[in-house]
PDB file of N, CA and C in Angstrom:
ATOM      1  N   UNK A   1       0.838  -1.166   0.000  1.00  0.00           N
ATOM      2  CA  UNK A   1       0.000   0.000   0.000  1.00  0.00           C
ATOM      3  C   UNK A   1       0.895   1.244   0.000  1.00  0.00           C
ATOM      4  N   UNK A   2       0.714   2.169  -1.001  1.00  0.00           N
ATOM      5  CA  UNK A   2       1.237   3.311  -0.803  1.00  0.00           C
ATOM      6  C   UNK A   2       0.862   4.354   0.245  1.00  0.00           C
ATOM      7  N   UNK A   3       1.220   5.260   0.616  1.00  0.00           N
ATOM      8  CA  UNK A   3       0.614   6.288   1.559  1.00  0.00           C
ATOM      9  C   UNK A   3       1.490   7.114   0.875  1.00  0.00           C
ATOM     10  N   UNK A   4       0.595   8.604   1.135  1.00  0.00           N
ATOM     11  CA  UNK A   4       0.817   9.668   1.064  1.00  0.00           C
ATOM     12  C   UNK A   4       0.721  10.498   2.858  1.00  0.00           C
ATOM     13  N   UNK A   5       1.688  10.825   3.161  1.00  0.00           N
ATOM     14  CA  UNK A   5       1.561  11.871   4.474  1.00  0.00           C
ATOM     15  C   UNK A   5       1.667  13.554   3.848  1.00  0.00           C
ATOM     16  N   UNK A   6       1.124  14.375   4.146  1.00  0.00           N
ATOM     17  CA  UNK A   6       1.230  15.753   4.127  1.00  0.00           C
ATOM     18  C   UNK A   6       0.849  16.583   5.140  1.00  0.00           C
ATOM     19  N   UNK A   7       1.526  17.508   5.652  1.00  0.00           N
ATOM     20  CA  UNK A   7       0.625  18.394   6.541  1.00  0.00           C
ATOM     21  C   UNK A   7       1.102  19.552   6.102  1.00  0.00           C
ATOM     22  N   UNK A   8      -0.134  20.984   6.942  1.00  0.00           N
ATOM     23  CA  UNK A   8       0.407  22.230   6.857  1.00  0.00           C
ATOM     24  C   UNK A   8       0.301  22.767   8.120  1.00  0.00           C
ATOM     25  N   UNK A   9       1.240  23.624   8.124  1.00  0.00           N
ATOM     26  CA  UNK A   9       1.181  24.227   9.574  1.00  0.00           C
ATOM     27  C   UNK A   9       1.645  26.145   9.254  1.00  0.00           C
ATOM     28  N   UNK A  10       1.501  26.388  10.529  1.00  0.00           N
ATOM     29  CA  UNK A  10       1.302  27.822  10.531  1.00  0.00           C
ATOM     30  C   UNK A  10       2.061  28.243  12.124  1.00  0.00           C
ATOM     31  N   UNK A  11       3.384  29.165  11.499  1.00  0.00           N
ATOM     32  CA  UNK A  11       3.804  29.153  12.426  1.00  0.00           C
ATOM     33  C   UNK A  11       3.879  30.390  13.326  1.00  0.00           C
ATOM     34  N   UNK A  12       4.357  30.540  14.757  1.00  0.00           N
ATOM     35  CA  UNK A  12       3.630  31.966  14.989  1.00  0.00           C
ATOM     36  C   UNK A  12       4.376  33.060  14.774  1.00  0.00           C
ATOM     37  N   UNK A  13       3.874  34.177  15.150  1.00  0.00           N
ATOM     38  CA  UNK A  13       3.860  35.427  14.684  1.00  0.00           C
ATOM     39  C   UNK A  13       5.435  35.720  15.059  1.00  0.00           C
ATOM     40  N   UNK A  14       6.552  36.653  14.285  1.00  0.00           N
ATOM     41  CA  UNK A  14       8.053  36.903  14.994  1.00  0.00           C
ATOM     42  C   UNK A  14       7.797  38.740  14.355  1.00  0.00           C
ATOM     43  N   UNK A  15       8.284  39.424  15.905  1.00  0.00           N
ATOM     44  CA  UNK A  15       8.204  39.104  16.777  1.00  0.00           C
ATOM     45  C   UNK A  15       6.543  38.714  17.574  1.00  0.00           C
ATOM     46  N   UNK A  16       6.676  37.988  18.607  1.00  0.00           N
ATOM     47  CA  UNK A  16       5.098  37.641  19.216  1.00  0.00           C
ATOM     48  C   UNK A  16       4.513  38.594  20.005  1.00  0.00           C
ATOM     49  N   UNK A  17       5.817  39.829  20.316  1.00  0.00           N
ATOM     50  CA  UNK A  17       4.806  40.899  21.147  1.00  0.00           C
ATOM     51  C   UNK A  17       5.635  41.891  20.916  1.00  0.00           C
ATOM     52  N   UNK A  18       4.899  43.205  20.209  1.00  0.00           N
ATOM     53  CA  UNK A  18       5.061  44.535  19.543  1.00  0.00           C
ATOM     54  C   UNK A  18       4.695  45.278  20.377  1.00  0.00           C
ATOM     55  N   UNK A  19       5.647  46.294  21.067  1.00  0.00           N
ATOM     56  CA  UNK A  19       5.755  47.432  21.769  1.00  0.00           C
ATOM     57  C   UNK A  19       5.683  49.099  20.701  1.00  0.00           C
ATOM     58  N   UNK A  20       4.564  49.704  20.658  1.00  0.00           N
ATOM     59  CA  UNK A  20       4.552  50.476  19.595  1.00  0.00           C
ATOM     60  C   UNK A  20       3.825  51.974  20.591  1.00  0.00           C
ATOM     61  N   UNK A  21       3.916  53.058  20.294  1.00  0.00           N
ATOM     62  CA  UNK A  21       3.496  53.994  20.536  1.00  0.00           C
ATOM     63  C   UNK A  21       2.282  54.572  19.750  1.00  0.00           C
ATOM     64  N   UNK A  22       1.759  55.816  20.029  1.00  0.00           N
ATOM     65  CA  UNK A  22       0.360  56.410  19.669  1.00  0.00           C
ATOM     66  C   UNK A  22       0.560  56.822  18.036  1.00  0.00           C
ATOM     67  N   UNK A  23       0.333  56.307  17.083  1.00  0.00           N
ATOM     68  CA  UNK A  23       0.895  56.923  16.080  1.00  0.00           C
ATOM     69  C   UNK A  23       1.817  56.099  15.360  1.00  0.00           C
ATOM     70  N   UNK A  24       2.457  54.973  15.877  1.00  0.00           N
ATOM     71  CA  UNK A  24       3.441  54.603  15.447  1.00  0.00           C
ATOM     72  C   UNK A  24       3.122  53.054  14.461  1.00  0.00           C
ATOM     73  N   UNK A  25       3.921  52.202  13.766  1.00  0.00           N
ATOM     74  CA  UNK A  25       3.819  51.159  13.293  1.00  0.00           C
ATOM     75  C   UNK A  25       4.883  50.150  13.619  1.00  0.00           C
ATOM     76  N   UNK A  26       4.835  48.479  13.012  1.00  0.00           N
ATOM     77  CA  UNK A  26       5.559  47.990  13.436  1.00  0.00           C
ATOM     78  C   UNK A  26       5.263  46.621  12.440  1.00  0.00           C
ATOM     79  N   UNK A  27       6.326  46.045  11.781  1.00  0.00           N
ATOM     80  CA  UNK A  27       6.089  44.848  11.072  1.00  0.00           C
ATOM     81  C   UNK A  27       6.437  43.427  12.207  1.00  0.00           C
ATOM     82  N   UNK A  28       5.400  42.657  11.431  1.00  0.00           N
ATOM     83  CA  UNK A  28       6.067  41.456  12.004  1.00  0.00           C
ATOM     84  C   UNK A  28       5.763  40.378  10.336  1.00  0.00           C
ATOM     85  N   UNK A  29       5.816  39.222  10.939  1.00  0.00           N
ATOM     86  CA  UNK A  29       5.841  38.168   9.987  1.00  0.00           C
ATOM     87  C   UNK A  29       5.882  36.898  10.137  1.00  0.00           C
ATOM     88  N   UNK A  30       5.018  35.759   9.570  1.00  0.00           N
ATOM     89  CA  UNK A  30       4.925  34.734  10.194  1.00  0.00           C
ATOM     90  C   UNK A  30       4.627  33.702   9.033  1.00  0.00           C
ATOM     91  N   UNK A  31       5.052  31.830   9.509  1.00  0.00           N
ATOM     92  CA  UNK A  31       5.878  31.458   7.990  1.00  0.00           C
ATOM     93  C   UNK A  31       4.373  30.454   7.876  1.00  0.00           C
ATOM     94  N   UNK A  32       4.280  30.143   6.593  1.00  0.00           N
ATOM     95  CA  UNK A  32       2.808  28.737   6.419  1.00  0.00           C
ATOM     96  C   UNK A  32       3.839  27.222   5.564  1.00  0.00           C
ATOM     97  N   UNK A  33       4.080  26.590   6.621  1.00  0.00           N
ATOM     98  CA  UNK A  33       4.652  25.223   5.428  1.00  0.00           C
ATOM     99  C   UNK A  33       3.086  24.542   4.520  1.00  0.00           C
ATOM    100  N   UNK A  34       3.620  23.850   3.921  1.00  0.00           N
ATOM    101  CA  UNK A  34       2.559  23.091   2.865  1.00  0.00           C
ATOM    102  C   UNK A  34       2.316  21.837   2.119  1.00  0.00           C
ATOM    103  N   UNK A  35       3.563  21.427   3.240  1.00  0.00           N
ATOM    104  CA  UNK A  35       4.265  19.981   2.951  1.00  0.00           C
ATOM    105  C   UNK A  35       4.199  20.009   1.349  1.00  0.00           C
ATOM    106  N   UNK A  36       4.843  20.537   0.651  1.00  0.00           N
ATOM    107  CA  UNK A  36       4.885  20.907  -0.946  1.00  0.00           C
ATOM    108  C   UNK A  36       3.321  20.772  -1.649  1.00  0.00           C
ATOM    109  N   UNK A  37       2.250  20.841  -1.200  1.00  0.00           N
ATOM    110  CA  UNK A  37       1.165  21.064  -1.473  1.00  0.00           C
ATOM    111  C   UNK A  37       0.784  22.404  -1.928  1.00  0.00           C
ATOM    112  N   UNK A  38       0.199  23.124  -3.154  1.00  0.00           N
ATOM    113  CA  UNK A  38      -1.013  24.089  -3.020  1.00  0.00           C
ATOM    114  C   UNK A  38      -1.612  24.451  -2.063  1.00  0.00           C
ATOM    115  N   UNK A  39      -1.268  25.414  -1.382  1.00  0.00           N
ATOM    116  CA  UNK A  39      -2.175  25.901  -0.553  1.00  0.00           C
ATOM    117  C   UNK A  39      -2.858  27.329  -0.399  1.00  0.00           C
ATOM    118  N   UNK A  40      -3.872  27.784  -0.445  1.00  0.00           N
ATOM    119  CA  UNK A  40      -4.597  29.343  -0.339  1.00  0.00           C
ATOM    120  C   UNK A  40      -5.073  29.487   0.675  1.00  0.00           C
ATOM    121  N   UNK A  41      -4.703  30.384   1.696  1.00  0.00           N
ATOM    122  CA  UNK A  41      -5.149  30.597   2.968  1.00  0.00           C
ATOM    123  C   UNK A  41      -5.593  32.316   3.204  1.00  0.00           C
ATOM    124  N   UNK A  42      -6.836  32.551   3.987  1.00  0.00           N
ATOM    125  CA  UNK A  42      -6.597  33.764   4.619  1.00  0.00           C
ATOM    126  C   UNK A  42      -6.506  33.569   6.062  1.00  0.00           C
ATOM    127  N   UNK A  43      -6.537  35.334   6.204  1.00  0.00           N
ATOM    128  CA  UNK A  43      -6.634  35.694   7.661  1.00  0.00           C
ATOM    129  C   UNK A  43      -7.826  35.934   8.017  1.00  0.00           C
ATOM    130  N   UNK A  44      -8.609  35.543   9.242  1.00  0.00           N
ATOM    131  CA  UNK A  44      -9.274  36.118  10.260  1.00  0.00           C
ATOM    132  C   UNK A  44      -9.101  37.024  11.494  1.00  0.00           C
ATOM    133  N   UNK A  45      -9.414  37.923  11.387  1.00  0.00           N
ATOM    134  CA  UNK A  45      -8.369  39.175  12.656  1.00  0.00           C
ATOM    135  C   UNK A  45      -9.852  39.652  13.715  1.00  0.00           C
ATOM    136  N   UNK A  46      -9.435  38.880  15.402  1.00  0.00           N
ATOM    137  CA  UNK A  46     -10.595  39.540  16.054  1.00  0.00           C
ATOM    138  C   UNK A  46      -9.814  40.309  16.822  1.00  0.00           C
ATOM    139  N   UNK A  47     -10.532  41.018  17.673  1.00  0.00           N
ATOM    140  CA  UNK A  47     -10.432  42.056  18.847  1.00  0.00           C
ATOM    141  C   UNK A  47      -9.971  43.516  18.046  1.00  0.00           C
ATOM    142  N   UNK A  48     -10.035  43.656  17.228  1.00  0.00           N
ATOM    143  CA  UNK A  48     -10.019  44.788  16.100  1.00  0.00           C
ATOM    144  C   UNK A  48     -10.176  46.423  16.388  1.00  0.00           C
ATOM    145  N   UNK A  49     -11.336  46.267  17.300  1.00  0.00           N
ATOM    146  CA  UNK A  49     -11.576  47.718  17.788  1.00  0.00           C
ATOM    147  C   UNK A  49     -11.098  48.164  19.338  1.00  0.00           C
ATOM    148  N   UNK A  50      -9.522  47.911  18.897  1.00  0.00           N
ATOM    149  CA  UNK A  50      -9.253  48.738  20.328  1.00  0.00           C
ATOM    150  C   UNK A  50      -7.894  49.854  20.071  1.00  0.00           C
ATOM    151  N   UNK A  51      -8.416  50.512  19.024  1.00  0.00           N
ATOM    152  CA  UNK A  51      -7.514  51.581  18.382  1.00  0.00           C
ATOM    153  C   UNK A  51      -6.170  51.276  17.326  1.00  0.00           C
ATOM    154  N   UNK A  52      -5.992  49.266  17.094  1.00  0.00           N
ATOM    155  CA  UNK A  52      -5.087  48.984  16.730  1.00  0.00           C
ATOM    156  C   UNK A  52      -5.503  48.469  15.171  1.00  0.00           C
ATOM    157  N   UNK A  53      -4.876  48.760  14.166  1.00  0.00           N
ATOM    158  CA  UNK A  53      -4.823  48.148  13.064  1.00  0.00           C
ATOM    159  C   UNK A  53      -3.876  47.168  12.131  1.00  0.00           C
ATOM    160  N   UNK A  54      -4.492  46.290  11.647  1.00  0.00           N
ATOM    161  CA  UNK A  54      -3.558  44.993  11.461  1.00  0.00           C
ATOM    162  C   UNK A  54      -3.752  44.708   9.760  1.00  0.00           C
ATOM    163  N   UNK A  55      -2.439  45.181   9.530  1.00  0.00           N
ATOM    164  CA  UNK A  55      -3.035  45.264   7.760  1.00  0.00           C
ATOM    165  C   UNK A  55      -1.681  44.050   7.115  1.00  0.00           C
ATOM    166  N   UNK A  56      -2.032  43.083   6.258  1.00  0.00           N
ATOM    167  CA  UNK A  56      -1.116  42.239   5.604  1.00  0.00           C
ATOM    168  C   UNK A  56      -0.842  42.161   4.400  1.00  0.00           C
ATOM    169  N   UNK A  57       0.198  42.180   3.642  1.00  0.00           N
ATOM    170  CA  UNK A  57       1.163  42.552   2.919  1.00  0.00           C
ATOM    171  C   UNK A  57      -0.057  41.783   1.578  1.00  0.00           C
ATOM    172  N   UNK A  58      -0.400  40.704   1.930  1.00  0.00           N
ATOM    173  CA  UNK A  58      -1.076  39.515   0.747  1.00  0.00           C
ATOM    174  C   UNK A  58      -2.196  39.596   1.807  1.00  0.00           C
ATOM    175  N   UNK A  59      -3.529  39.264   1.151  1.00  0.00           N
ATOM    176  CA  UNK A  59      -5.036  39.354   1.447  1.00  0.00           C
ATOM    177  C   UNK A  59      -5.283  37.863   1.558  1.00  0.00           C
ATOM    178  N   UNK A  60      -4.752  37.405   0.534  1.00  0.00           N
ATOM    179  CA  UNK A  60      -4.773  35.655  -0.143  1.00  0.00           C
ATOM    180  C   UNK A  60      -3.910  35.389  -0.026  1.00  0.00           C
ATOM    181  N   UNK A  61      -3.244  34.260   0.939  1.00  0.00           N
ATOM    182  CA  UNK A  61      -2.222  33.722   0.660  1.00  0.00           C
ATOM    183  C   UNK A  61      -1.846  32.647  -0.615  1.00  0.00           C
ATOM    184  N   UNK A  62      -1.438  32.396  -1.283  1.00  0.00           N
ATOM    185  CA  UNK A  62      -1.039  31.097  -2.071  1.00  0.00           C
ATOM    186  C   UNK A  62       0.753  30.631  -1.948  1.00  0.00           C
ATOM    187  N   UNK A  63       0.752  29.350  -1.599  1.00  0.00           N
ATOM    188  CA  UNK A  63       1.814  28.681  -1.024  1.00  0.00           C
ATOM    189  C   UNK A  63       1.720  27.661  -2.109  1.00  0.00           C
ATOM    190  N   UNK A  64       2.831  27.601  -2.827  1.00  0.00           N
ATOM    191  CA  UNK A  64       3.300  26.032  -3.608  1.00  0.00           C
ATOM    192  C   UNK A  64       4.275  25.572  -3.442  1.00  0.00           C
ATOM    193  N   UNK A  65       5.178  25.979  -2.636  1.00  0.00           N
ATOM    194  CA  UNK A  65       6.249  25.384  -1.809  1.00  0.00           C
ATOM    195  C   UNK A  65       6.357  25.020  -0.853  1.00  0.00           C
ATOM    196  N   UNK A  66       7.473  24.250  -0.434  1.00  0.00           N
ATOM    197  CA  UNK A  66       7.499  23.795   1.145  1.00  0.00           C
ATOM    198  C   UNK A  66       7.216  25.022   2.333  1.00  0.00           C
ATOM    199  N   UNK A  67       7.662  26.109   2.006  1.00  0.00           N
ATOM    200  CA  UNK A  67       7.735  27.139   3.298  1.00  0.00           C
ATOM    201  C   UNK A  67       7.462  28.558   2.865  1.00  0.00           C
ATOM    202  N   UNK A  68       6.792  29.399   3.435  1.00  0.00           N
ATOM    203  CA  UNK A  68       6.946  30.539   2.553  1.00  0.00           C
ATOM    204  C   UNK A  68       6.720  31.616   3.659  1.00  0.00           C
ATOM    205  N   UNK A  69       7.408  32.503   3.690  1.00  0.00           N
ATOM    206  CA  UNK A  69       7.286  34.082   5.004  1.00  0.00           C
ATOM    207  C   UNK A  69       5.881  35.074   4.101  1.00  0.00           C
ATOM    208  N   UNK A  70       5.210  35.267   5.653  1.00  0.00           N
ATOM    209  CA  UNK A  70       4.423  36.403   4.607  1.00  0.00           C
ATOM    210  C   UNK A  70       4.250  37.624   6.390  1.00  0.00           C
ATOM    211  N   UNK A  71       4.266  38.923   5.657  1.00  0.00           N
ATOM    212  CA  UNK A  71       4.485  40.165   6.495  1.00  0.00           C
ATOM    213  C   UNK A  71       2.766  40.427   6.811  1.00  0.00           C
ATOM    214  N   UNK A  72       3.113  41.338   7.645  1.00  0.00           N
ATOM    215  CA  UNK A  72       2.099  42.403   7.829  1.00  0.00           C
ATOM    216  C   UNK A  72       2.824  43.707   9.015  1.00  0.00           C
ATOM    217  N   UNK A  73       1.929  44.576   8.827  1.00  0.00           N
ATOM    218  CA  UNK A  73       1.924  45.712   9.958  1.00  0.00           C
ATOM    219  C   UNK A  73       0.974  45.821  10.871  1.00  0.00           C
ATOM    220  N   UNK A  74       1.135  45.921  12.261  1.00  0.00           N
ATOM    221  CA  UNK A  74       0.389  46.767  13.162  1.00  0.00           C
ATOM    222  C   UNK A  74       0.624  48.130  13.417  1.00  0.00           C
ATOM    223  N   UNK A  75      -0.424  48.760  13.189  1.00  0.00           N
ATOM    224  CA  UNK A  75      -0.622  50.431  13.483  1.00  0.00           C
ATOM    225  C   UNK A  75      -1.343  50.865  14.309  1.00  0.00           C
ATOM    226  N   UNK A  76      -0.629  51.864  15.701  1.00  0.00           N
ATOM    227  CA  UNK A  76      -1.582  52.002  16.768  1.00  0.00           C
ATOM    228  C   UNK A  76      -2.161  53.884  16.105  1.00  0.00           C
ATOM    229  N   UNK A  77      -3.064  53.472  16.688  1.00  0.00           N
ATOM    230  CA  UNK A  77      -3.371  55.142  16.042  1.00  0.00           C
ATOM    231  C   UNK A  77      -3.482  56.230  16.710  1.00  0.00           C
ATOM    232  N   UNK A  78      -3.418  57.732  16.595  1.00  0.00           N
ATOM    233  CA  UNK A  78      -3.057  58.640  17.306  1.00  0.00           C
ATOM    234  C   UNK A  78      -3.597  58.601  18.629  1.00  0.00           C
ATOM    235  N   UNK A  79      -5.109  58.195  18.698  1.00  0.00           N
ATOM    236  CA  UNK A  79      -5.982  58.263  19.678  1.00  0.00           C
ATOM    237  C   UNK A  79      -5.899  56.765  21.152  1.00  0.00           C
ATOM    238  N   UNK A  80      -5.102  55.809  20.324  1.00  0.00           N
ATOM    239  CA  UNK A  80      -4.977  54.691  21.651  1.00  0.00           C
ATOM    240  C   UNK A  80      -4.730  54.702  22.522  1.00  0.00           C
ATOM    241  N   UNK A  81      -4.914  54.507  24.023  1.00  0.00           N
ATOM    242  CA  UNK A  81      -4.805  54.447  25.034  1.00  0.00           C
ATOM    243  C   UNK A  81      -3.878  53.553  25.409  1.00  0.00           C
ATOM    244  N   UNK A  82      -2.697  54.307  26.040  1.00  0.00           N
ATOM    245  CA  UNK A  82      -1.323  53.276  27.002  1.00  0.00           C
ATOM    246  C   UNK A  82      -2.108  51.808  27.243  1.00  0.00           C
ATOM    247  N   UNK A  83      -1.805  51.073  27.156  1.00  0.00           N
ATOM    248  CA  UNK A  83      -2.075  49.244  27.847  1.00  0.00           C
ATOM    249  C   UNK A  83      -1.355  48.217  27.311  1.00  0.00           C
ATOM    250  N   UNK A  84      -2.006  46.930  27.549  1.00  0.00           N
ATOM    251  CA  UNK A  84      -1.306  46.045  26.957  1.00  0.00           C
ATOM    252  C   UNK A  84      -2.981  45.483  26.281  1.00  0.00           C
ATOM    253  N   UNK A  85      -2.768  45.489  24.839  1.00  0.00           N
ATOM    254  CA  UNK A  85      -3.347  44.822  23.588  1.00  0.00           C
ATOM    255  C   UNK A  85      -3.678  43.581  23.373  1.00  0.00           C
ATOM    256  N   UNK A  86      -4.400  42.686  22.829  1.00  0.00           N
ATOM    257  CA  UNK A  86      -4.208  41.307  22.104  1.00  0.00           C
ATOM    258  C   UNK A  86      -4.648  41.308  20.872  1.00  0.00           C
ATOM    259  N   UNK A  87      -3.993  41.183  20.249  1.00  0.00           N
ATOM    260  CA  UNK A  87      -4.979  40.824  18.438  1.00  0.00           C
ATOM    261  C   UNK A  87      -4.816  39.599  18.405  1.00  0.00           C
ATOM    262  N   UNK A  88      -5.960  38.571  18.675  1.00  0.00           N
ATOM    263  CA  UNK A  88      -5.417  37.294  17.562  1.00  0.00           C
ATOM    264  C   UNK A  88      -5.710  37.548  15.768  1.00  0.00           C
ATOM    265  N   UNK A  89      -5.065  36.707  15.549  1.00  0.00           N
ATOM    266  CA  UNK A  89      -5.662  36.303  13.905  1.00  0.00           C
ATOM    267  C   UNK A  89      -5.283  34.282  13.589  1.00  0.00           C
ATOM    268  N   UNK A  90      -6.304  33.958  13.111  1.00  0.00           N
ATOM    269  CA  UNK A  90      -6.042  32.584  12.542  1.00  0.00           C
ATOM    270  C   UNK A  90      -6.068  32.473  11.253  1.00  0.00           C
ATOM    271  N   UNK A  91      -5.134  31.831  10.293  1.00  0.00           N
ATOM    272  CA  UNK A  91      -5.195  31.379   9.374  1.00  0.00           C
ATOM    273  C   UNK A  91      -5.823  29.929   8.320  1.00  0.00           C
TER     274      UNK A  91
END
């Protein structure tokens, strides 16, 4: 019997925690393997409305290689309030 194994995974965010000011921005970036499979993925982004914006480089991912880096920015905006933040996003 033949078998085929493949998986994909999604790895996390570098860096995992962004120190940014009122106004300011900050990239991070995070990798999708595809066990050499086709793959098209998006993002889902919650907790959204707490003055922070989370914008990514690709809308759609498409992966046909083993590994591939994809960016984005967080932008706090003039009006945010000092704290500590969470954005998730899942892919």
């Amino acid at each position: 019997m033949n078998k085929i194994i493949l998986a994909t995974g999604v790895g996390f965010p570098v860096p995992s925690e962004i120190e940014i000011a009122p106004g300011q921005a900050e990239r991070f970036f995070y990798q999708i393997s595809s066990g050499g499979i086709p793959v098209s993925c998006t993002e889902q982004i919650s907790s959204t409305n707490n003055g922070l914006e989370v914008v990514f480089d690709e809308p759609v991912k498409v992966i046909e290689g083993r590994r591939r880096s994809f960016y984005g920015t967080v932008t706090a905006s003039e009006e945010v309030q000092g704290g500590r933040y969470v954005i998730t996003f899942c892919v």
